[in-house]
Protein backbone atom coordinates (compact mmCIF):
# COMPACT_ATOMS: atom_id res chain seq x y z
CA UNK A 1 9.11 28.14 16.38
CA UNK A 2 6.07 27.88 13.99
CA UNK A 3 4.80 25.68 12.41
CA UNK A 4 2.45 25.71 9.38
CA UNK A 5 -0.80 23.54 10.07
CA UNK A 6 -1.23 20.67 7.41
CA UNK A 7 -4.86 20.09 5.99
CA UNK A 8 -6.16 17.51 8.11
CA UNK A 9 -6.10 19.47 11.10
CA UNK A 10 -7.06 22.89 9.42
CA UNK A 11 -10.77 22.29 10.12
CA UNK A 12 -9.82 22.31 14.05
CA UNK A 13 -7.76 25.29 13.05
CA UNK A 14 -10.35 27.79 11.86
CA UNK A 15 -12.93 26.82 14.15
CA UNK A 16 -10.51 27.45 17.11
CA UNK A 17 -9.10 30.71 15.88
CA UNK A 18 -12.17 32.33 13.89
CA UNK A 19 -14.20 33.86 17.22
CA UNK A 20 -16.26 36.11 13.98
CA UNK A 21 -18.00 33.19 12.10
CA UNK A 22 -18.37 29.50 12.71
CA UNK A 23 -16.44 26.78 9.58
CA UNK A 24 -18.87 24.00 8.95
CA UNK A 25 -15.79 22.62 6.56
CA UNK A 26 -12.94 23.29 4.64
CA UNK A 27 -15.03 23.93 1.60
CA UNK A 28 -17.20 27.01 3.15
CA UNK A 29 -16.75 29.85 1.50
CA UNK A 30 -15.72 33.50 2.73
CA UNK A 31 -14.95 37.04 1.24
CA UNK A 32 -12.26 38.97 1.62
CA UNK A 33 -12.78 42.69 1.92
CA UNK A 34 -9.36 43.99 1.85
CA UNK A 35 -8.29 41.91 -1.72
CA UNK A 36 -12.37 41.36 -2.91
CA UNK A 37 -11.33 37.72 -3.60
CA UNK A 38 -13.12 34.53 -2.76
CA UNK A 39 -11.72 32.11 -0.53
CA UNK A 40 -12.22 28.81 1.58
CA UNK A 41 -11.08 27.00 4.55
CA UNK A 42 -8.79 25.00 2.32
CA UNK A 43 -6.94 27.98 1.06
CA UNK A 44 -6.69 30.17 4.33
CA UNK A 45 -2.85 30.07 5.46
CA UNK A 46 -2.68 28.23 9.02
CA UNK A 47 0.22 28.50 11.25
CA UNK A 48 0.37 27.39 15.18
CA UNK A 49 2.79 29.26 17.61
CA UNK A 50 4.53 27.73 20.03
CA UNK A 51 1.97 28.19 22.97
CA UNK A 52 -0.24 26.14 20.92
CA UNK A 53 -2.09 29.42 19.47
CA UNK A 54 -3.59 29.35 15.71
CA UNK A 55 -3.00 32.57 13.29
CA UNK A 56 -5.16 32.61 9.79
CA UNK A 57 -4.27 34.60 7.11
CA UNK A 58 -5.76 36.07 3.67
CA UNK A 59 -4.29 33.39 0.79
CA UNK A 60 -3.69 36.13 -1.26
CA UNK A 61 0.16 37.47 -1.39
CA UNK A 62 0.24 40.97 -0.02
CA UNK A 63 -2.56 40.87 1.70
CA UNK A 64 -3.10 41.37 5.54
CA UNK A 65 -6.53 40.41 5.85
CA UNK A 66 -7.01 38.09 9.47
CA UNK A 67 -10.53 36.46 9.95
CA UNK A 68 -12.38 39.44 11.13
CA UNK A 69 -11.96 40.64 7.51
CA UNK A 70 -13.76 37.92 6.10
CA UNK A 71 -17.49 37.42 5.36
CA UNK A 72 -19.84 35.02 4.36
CA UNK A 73 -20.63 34.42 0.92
CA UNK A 74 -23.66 33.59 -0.26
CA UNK A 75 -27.07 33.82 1.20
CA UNK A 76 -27.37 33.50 4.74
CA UNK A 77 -29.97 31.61 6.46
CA UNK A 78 -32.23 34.41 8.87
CA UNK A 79 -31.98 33.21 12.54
CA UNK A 80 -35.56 32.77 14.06
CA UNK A 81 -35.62 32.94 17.78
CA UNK A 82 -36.89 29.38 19.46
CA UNK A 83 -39.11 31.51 22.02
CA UNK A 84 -41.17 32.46 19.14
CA UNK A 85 -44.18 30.16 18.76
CA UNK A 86 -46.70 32.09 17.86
CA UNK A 87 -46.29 33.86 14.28
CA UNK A 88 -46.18 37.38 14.48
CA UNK A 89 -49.37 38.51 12.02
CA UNK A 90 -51.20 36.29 14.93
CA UNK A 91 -49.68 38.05 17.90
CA UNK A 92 -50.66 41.36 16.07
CA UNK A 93 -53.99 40.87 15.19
CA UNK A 94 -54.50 39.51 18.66
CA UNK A 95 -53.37 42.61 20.21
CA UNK A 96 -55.40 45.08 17.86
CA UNK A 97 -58.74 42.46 18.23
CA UNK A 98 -59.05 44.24 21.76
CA UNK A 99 -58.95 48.22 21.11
């Protein structure tokens, strides 16, 4: 039988079950694309199946929106790789110095 997950363990929940983006806490953010409403991790409906598996679901009635059709909201920080270490106008100009 399943059971719906309370909020202290919803956290646990979305990080477990959301393989798309990564829940810093209950209060980030996401977008729905299939009802264009706002949501966050507190309002996401939680339920754990009797193997111990966690399904989310869009908090909006009627709508069958699962993680993968939520996105960020808000700006997102640009991922720099760590390899990089020298800045790329440098690497350039470094490469044309020697034509």
């Amino acid at each position: 039988m399943n059971r719906h997950v309370q909020l202290d363990e919803k956290l646990n929940a979305l990080r477990n079950a959301d393989s798309f983006r990564k829940w810093y806490s209950l209060d980030d953010r996401r977008v729905c694309v299939l009802c264009d409403r706002l949501i966050t991790g507190r309002m996401i409906d939680v339920w754990q199946d009797n193997r111990g598996g966690y399904h989310l679901h869009c908090p909006t009635p009627g709508c069958l929106a699962t993680p993968r059709d939520w996105f960020y909201h808000g700006p997102v920080r640009a991922r720099v790789p760590k390899v990089m270490t020298t800045p790329p106008l440098a690497v350039y100009a470094q490469a044309t110095a020697h034509r």
